[in-house]
N, C-alpha and C. Protein backbone atom coordinates (compact mmCIF):
# COMPACT_ATOMS: atom_id res chain seq x y z
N UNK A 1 -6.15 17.32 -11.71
CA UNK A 1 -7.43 16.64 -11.78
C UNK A 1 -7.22 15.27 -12.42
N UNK A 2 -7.74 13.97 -11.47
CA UNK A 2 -7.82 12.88 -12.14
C UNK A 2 -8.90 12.44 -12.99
N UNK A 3 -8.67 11.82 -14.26
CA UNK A 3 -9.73 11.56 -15.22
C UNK A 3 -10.37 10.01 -14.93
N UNK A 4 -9.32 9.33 -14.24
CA UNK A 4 -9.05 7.94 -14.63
C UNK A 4 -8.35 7.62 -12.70
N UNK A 5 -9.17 6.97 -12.39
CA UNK A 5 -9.15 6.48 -11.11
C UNK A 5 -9.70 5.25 -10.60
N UNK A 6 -9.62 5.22 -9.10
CA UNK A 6 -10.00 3.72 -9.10
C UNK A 6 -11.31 3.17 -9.18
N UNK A 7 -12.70 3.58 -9.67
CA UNK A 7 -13.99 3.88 -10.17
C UNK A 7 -13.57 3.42 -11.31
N UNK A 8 -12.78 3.88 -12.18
CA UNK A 8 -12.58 3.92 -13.52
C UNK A 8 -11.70 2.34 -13.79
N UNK A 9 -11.00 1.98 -12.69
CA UNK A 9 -10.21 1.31 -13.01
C UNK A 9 -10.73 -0.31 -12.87
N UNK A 10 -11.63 -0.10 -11.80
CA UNK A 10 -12.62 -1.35 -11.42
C UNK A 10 -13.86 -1.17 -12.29
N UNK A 11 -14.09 -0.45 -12.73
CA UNK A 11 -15.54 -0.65 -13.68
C UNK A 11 -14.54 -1.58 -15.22
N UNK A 12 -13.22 -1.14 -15.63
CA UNK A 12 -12.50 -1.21 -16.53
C UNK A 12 -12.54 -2.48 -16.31
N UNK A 13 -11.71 -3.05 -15.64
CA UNK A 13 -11.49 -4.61 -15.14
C UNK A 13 -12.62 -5.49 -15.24
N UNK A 14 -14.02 -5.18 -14.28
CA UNK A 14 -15.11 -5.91 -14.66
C UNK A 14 -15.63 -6.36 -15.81
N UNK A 15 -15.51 -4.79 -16.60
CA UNK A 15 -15.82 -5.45 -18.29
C UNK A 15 -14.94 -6.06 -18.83
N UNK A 16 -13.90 -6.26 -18.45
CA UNK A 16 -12.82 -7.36 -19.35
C UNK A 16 -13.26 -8.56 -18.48
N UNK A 17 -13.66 -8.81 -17.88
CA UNK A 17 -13.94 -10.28 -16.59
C UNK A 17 -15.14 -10.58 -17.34
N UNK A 18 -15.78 -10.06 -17.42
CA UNK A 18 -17.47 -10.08 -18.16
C UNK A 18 -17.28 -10.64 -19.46
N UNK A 19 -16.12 -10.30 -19.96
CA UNK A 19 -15.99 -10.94 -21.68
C UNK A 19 -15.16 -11.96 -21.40
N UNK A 20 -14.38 -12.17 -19.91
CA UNK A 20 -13.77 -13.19 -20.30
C UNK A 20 -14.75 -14.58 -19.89
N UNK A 21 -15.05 -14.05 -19.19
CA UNK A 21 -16.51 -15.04 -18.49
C UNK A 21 -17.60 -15.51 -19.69
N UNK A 22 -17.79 -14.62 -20.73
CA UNK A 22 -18.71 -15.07 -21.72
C UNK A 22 -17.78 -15.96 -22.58
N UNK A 23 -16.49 -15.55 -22.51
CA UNK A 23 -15.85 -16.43 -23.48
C UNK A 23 -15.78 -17.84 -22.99
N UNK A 24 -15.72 -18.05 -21.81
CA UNK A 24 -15.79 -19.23 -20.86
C UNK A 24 -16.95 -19.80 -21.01
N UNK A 25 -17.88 -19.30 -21.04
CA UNK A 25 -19.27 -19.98 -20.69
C UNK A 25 -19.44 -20.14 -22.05
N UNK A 26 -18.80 -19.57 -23.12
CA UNK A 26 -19.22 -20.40 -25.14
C UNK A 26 -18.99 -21.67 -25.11
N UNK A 27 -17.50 -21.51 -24.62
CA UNK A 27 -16.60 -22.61 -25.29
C UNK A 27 -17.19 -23.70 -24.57
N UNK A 28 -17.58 -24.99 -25.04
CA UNK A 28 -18.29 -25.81 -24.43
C UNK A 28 -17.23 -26.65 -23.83
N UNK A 29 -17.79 -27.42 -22.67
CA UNK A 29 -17.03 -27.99 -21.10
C UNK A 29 -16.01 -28.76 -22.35
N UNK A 30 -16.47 -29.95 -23.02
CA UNK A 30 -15.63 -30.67 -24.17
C UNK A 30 -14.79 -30.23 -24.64
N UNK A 31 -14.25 -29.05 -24.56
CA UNK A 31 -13.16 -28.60 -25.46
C UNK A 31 -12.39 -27.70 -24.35
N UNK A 32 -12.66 -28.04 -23.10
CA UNK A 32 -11.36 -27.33 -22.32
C UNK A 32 -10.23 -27.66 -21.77
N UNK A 33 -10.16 -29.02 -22.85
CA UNK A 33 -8.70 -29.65 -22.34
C UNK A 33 -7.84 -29.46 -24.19
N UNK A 34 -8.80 -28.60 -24.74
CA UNK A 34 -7.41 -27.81 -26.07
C UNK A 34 -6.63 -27.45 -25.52
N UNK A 35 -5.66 -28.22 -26.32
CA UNK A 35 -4.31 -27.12 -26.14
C UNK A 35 -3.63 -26.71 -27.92
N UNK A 36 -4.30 -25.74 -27.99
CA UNK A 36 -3.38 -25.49 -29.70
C UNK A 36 -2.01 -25.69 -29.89
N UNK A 37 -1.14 -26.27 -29.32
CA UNK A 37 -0.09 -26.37 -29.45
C UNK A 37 0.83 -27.01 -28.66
N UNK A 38 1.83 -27.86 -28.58
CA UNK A 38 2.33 -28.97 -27.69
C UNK A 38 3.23 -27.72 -26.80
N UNK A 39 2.87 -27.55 -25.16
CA UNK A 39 4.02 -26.68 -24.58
C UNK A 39 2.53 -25.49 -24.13
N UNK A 40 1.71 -25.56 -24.72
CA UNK A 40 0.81 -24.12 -24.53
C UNK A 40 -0.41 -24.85 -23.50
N UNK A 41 -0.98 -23.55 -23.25
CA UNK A 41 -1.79 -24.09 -22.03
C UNK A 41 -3.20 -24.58 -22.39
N UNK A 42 -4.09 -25.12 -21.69
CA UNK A 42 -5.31 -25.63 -22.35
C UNK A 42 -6.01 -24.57 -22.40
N UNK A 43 -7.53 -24.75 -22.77
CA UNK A 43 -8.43 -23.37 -22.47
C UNK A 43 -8.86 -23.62 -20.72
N UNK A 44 -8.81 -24.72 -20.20
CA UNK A 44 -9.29 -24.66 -18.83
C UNK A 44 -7.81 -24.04 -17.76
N UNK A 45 -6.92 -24.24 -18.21
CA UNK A 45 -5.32 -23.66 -17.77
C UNK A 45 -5.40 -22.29 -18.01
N UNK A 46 -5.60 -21.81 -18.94
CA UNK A 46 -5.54 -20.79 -19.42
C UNK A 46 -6.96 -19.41 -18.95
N UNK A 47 -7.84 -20.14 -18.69
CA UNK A 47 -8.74 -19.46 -17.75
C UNK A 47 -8.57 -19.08 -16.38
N UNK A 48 -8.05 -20.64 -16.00
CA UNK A 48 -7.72 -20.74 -14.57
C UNK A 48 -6.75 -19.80 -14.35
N UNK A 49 -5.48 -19.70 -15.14
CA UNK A 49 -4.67 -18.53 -14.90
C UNK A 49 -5.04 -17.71 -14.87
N UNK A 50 -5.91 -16.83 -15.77
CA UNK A 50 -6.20 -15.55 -15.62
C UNK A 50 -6.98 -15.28 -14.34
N UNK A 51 -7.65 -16.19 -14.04
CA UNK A 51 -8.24 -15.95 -12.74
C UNK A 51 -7.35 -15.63 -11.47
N UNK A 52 -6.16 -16.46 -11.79
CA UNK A 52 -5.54 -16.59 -10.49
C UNK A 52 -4.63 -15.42 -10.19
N UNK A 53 -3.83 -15.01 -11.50
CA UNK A 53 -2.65 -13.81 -11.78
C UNK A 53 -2.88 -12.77 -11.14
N UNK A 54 -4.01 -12.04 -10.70
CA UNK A 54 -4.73 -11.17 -10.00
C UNK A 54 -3.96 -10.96 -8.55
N UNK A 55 -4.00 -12.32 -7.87
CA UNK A 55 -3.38 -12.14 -6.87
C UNK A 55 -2.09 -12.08 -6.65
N UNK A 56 -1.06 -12.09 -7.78
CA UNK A 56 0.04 -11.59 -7.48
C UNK A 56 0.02 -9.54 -6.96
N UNK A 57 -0.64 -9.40 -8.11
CA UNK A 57 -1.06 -7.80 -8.09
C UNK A 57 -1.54 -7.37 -6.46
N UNK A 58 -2.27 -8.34 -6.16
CA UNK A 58 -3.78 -8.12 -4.94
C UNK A 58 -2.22 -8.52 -3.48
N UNK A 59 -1.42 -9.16 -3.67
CA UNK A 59 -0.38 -9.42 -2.85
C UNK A 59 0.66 -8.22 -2.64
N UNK A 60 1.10 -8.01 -3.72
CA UNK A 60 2.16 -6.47 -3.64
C UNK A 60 1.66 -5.39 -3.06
N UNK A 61 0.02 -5.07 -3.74
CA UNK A 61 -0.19 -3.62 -3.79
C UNK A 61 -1.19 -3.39 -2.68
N UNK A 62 -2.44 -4.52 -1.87
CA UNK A 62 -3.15 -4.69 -1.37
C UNK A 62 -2.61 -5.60 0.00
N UNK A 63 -2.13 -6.21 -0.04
CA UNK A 63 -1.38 -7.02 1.39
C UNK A 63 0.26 -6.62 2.01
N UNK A 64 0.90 -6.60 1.23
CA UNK A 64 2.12 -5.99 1.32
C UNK A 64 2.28 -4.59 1.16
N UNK A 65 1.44 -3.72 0.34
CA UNK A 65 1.61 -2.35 0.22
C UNK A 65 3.26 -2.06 -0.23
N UNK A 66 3.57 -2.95 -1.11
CA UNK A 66 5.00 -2.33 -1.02
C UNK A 66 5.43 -1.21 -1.97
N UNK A 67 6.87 -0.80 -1.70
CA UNK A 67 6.59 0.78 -2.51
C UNK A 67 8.09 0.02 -3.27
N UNK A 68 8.91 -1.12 -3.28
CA UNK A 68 9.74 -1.47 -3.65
C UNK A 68 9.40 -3.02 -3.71
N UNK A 69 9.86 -3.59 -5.07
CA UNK A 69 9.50 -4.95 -5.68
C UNK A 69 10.76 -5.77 -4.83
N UNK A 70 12.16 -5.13 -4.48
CA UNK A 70 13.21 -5.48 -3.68
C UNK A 70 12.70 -6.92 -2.99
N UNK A 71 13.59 -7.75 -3.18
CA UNK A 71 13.32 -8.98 -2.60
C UNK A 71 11.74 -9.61 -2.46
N UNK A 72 10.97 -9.40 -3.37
CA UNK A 72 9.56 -9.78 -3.35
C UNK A 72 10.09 -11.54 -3.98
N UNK A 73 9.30 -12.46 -3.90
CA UNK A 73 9.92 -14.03 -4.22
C UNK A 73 8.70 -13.98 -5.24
N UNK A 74 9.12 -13.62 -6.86
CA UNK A 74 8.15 -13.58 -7.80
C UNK A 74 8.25 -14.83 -8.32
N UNK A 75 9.45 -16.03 -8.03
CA UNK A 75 9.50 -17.38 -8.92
C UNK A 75 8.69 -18.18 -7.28
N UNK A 76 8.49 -17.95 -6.38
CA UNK A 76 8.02 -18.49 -5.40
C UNK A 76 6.74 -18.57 -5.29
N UNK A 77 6.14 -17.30 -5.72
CA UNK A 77 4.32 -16.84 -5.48
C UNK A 77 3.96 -17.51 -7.74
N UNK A 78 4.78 -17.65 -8.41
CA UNK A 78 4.61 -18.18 -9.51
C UNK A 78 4.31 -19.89 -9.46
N UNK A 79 5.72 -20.46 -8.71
CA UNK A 79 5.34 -21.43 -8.81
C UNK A 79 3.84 -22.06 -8.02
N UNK A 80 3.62 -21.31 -6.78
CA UNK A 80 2.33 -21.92 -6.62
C UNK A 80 1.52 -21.78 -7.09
N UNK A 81 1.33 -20.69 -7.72
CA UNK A 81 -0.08 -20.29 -8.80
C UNK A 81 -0.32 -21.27 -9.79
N UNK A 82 1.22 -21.55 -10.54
CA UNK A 82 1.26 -22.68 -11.64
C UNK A 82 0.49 -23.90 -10.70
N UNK A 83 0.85 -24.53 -9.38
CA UNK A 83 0.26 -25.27 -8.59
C UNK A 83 -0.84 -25.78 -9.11
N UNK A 84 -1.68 -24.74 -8.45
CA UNK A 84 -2.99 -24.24 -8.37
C UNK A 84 -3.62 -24.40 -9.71
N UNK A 85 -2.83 -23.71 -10.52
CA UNK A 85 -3.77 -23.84 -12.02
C UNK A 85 -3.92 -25.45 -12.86
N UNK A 86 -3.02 -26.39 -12.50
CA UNK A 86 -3.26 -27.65 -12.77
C UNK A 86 -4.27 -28.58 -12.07
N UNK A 87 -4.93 -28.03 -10.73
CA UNK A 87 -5.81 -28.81 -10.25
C UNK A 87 -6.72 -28.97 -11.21
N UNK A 88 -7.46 -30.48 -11.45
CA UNK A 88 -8.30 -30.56 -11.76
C UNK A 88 -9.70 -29.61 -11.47
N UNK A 89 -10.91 -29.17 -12.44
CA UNK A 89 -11.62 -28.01 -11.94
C UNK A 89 -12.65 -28.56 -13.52
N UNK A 90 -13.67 -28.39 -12.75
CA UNK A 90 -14.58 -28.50 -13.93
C UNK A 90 -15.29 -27.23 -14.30
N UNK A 91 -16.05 -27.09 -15.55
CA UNK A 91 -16.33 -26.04 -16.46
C UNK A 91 -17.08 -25.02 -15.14
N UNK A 92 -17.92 -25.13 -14.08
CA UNK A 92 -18.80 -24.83 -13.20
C UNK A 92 -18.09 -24.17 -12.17
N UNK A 93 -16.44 -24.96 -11.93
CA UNK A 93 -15.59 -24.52 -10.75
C UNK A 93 -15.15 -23.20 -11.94
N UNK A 94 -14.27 -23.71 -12.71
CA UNK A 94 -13.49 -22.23 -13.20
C UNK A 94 -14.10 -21.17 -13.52
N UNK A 95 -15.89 -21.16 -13.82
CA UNK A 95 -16.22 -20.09 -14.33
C UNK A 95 -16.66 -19.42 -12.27
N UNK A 96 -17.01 -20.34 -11.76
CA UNK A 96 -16.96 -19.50 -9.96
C UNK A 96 -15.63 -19.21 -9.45
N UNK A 97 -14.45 -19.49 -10.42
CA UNK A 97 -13.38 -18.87 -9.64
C UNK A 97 -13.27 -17.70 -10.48
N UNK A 98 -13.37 -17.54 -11.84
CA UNK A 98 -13.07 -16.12 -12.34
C UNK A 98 -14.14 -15.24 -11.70
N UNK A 99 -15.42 -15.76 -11.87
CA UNK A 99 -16.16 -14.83 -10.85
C UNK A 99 -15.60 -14.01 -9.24
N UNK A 100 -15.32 -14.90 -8.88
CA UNK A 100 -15.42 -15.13 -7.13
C UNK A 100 -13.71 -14.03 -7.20
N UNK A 101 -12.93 -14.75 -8.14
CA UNK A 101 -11.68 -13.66 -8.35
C UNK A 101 -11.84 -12.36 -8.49
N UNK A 102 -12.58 -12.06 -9.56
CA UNK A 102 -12.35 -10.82 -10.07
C UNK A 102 -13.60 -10.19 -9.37
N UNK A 103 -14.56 -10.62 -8.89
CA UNK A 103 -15.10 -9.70 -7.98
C UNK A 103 -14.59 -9.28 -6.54
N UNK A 104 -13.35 -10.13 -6.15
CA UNK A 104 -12.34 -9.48 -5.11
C UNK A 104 -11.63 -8.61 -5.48
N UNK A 105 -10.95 -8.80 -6.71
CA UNK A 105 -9.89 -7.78 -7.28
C UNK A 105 -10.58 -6.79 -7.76
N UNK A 106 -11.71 -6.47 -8.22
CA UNK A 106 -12.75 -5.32 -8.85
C UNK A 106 -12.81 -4.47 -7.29
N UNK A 107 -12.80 -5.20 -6.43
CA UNK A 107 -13.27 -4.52 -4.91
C UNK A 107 -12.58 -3.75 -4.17
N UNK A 108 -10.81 -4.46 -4.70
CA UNK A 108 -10.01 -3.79 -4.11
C UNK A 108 -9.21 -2.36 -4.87
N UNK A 109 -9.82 -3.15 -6.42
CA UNK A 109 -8.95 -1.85 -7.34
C UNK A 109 -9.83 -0.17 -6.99
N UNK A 110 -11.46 -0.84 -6.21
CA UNK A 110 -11.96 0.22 -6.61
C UNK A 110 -12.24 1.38 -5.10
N UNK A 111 -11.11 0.24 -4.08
CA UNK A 111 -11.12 0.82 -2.73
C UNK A 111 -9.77 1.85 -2.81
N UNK A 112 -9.10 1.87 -3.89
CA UNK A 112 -7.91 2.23 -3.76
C UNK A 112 -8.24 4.04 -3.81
N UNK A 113 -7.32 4.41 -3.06
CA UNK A 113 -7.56 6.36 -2.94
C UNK A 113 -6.14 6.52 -4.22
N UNK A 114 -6.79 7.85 -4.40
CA UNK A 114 -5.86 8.74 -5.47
C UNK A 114 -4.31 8.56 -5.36
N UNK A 115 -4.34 9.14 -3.55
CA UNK A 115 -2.67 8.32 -3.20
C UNK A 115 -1.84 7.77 -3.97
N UNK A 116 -3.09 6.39 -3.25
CA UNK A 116 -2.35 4.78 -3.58
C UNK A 116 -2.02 5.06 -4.93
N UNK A 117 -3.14 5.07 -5.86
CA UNK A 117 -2.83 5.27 -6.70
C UNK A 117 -1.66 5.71 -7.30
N UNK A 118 -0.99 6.65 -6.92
CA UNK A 118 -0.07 7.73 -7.58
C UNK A 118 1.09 7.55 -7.07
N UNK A 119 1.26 6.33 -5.74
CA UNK A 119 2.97 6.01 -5.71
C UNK A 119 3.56 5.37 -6.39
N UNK A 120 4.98 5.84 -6.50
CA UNK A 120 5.97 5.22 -7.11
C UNK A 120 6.90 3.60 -6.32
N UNK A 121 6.82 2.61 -7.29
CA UNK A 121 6.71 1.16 -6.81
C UNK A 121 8.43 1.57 -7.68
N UNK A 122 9.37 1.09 -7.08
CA UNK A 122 10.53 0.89 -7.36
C UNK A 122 11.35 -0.38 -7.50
N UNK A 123 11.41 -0.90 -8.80
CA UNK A 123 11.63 -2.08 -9.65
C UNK A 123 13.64 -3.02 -9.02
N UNK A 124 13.24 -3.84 -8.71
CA UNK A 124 14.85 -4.37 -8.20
C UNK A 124 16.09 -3.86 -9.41
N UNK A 125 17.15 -3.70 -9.32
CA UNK A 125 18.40 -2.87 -10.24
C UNK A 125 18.39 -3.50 -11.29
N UNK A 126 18.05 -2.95 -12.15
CA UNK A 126 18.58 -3.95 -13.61
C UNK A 126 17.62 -3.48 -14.74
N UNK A 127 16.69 -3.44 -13.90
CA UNK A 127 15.01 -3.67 -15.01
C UNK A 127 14.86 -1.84 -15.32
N UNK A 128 13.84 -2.17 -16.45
CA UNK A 128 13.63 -1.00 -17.24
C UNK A 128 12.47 -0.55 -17.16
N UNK A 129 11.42 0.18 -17.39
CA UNK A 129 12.15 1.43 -16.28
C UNK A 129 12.29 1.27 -15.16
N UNK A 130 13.09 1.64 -13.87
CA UNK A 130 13.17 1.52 -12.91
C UNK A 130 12.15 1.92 -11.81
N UNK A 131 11.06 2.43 -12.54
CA UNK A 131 10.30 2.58 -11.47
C UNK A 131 8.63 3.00 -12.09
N UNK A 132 7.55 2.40 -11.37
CA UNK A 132 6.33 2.47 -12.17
C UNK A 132 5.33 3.32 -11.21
N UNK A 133 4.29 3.87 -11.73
CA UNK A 133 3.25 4.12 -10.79
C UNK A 133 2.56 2.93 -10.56
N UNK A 134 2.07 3.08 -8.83
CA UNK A 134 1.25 1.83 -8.50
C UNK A 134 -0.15 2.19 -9.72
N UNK A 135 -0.70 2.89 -10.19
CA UNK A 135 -1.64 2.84 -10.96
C UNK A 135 -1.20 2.63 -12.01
N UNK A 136 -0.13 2.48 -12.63
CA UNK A 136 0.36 1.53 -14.05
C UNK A 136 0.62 0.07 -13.77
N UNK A 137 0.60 -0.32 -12.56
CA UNK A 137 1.04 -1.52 -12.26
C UNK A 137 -0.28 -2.42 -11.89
N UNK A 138 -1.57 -1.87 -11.28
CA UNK A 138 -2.46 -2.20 -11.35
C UNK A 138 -2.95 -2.79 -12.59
N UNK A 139 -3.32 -1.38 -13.70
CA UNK A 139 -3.52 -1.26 -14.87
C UNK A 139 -2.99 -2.55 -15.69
N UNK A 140 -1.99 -2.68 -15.04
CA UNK A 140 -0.82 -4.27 -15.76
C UNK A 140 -2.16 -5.47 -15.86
N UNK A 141 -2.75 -5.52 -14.79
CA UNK A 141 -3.65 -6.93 -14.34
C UNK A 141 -4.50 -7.09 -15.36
N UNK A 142 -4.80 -5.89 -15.74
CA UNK A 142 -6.23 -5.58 -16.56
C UNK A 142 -5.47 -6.16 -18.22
N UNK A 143 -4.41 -5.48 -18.11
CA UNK A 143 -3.69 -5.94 -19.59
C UNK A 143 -3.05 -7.48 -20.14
N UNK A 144 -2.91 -7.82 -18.54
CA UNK A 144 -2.68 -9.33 -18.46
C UNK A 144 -4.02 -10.24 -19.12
N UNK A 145 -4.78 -10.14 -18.84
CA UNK A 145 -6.24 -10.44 -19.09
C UNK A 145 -6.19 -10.36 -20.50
N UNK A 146 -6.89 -8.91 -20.99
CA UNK A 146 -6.53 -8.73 -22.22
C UNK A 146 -6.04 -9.74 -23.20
N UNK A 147 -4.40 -10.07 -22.75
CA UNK A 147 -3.41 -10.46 -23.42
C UNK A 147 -4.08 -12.21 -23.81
N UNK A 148 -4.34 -12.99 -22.30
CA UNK A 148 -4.98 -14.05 -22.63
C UNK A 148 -6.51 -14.39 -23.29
N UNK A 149 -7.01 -13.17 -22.96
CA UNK A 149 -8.40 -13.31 -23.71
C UNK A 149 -8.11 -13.17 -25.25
N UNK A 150 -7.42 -12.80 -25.76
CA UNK A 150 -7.08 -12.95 -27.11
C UNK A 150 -6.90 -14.03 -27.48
N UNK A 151 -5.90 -14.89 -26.78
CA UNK A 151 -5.61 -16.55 -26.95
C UNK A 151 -6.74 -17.43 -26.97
N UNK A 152 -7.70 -17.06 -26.16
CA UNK A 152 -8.83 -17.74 -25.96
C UNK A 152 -9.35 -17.57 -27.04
N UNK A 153 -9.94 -16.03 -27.92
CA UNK A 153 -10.73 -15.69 -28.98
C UNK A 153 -9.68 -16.80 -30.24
N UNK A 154 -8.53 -16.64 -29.89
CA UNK A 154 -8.52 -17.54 -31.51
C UNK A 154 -8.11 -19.00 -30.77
N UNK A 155 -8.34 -19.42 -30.09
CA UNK A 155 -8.66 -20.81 -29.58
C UNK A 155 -10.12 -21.34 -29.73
N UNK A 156 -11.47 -19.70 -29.67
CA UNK A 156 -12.58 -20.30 -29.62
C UNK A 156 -12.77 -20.26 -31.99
N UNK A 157 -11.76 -19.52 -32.23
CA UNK A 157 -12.02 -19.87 -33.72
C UNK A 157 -11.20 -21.29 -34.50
N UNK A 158 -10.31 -21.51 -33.38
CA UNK A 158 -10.07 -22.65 -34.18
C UNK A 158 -10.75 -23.82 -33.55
N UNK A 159 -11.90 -23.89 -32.50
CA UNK A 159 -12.63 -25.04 -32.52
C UNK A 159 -14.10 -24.43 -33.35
N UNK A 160 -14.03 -23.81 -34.12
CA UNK A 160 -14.85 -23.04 -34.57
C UNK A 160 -16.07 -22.12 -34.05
N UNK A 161 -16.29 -21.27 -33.21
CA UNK A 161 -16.48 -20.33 -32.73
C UNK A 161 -16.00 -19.55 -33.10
N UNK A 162 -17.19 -18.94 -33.65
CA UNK A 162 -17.31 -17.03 -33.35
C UNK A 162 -17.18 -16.40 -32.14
N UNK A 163 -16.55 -15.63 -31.69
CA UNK A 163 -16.24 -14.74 -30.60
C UNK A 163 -17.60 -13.90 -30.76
N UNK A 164 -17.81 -13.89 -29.63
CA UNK A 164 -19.11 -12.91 -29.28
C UNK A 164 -18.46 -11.54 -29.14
N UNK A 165 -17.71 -10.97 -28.97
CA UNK A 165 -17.38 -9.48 -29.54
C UNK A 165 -17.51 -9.31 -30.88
N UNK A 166 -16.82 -10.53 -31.68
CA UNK A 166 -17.14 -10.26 -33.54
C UNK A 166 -18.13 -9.93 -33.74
N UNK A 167 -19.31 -11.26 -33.23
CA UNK A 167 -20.72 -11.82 -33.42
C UNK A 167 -21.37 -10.29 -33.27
N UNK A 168 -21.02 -9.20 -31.85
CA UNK A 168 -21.50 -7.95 -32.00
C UNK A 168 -21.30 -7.03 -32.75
N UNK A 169 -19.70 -6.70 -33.01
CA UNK A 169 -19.51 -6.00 -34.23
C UNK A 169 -20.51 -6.34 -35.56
N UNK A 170 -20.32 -7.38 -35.91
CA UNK A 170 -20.68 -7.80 -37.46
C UNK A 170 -22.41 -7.02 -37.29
N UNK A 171 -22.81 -7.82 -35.81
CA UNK A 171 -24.42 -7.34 -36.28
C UNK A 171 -24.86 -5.94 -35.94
N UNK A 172 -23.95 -5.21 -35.60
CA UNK A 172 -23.76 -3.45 -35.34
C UNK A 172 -23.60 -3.22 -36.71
N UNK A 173 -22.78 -3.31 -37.36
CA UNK A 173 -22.41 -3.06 -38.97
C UNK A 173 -23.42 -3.12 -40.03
N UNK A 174 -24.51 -4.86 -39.46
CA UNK A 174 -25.24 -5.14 -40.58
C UNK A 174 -26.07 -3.97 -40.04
N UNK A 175 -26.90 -3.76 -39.15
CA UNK A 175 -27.90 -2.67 -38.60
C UNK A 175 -27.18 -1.51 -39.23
N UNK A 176 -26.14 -1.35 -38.98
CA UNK A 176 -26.02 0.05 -39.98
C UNK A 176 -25.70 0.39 -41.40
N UNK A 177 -25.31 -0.99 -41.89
CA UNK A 177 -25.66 -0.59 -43.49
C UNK A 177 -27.47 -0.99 -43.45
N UNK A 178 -28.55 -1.72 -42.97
CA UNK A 178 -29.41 -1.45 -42.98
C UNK A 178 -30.43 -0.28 -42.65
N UNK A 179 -30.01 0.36 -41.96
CA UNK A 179 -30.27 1.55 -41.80
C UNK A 179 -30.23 3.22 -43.04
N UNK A 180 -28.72 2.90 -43.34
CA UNK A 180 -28.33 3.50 -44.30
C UNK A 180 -29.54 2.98 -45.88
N UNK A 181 -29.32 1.79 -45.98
CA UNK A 181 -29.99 1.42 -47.17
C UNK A 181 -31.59 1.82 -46.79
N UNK A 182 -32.14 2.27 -45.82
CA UNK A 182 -33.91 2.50 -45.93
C UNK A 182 -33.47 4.30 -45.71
N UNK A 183 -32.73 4.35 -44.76
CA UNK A 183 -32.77 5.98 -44.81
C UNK A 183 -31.73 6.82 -45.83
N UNK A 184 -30.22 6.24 -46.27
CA UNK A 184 -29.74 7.09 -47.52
C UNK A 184 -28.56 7.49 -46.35
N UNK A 185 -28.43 7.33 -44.98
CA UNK A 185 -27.37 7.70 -44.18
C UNK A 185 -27.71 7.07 -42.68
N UNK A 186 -26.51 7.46 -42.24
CA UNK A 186 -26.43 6.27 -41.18
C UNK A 186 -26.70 7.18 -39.91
């Protein structure tokens, strides 16, 4: 019995798109040519990527179907993405491409059957482990995200922004020590 499928896996994805999209739409248009650091990407680079990375995933597992990474051209489908992510794009374009992205990739993660899901994708000789489930490799996209939405959250604190996940925590917390303090428990 599966717990965790492709329902599960596209509802998963959306809500990370949804926070990355709010994080996009804080940070005001003026500040998306930060780059915290000489060599690192801006916040408008750094959006744009996440938008775009998708389709490496949406290429292997959705166009190619492949069950072996064997001769796939990963510095080839990289460099154009890098391409792509330097076009000029204003605050209005990148937040309709993460949209317009991840509601393709939400579409396809969530067309995928149990199957698909459950084959084994076999990694070129060398690499560790040698071999993944296509549903860990999916799962990868979602973690890719993740990984940059973090960069973003302390990119939106060092132009000073609060992250709207904090902003919810903190006022979940205050409601419940307020709560506690009129009723004696939470």
């Amino acid at each position: 019995m599966t717990y965790y499928g492709a329902k599960e896996l596209a509802a998963s994805f959306r809500t990370v798109r949804k926070n990355t999209l709010q994080i996009a739409e804080e940070i005001p248009e003026q500040h998306y040519g930060y780059r915290p650091s000489p060599g690192s990407r801006t916040v408008a680079q750094t959006l744009v990527h996440i938008a775009l990375m998708p389709r490496v995933t949406e290429q292997i597992h959705f166009m190619e179907k492949r069950t072996s990474l064997e001769g796939f051209d990963f510095p080839g489908f990289r460099n154009r993405l890098v391409a792509e992510e330097g076009a000029p794009r204003s605050k209005a374009e990148i937040l309709k491409l993460l949209r317009d992205e991840g509601d393709k990739f939400s579409a396809l993660l969530e067309s995928a059957t149990e199957n698909f899901l459950g084959e084994t994708i076999v990694y070129p000789a060398g690499f560790d482990p040698p071999t993944k489930s296509r549903f860990e490799m999916l799962l990868g996209a979602k973690e890719h995200e993740m990984h940059h939405r973090g960069q973003l959250m302390t990119m939106e604190r060092m132009l000073g922004i609060v992250p709207h996940l904090t902003r919810h925590m903190e006022q979940r917390m205050a409601e419940l020590q307020a709560a506690k303090a009129t009723t004696g428990r939470v």
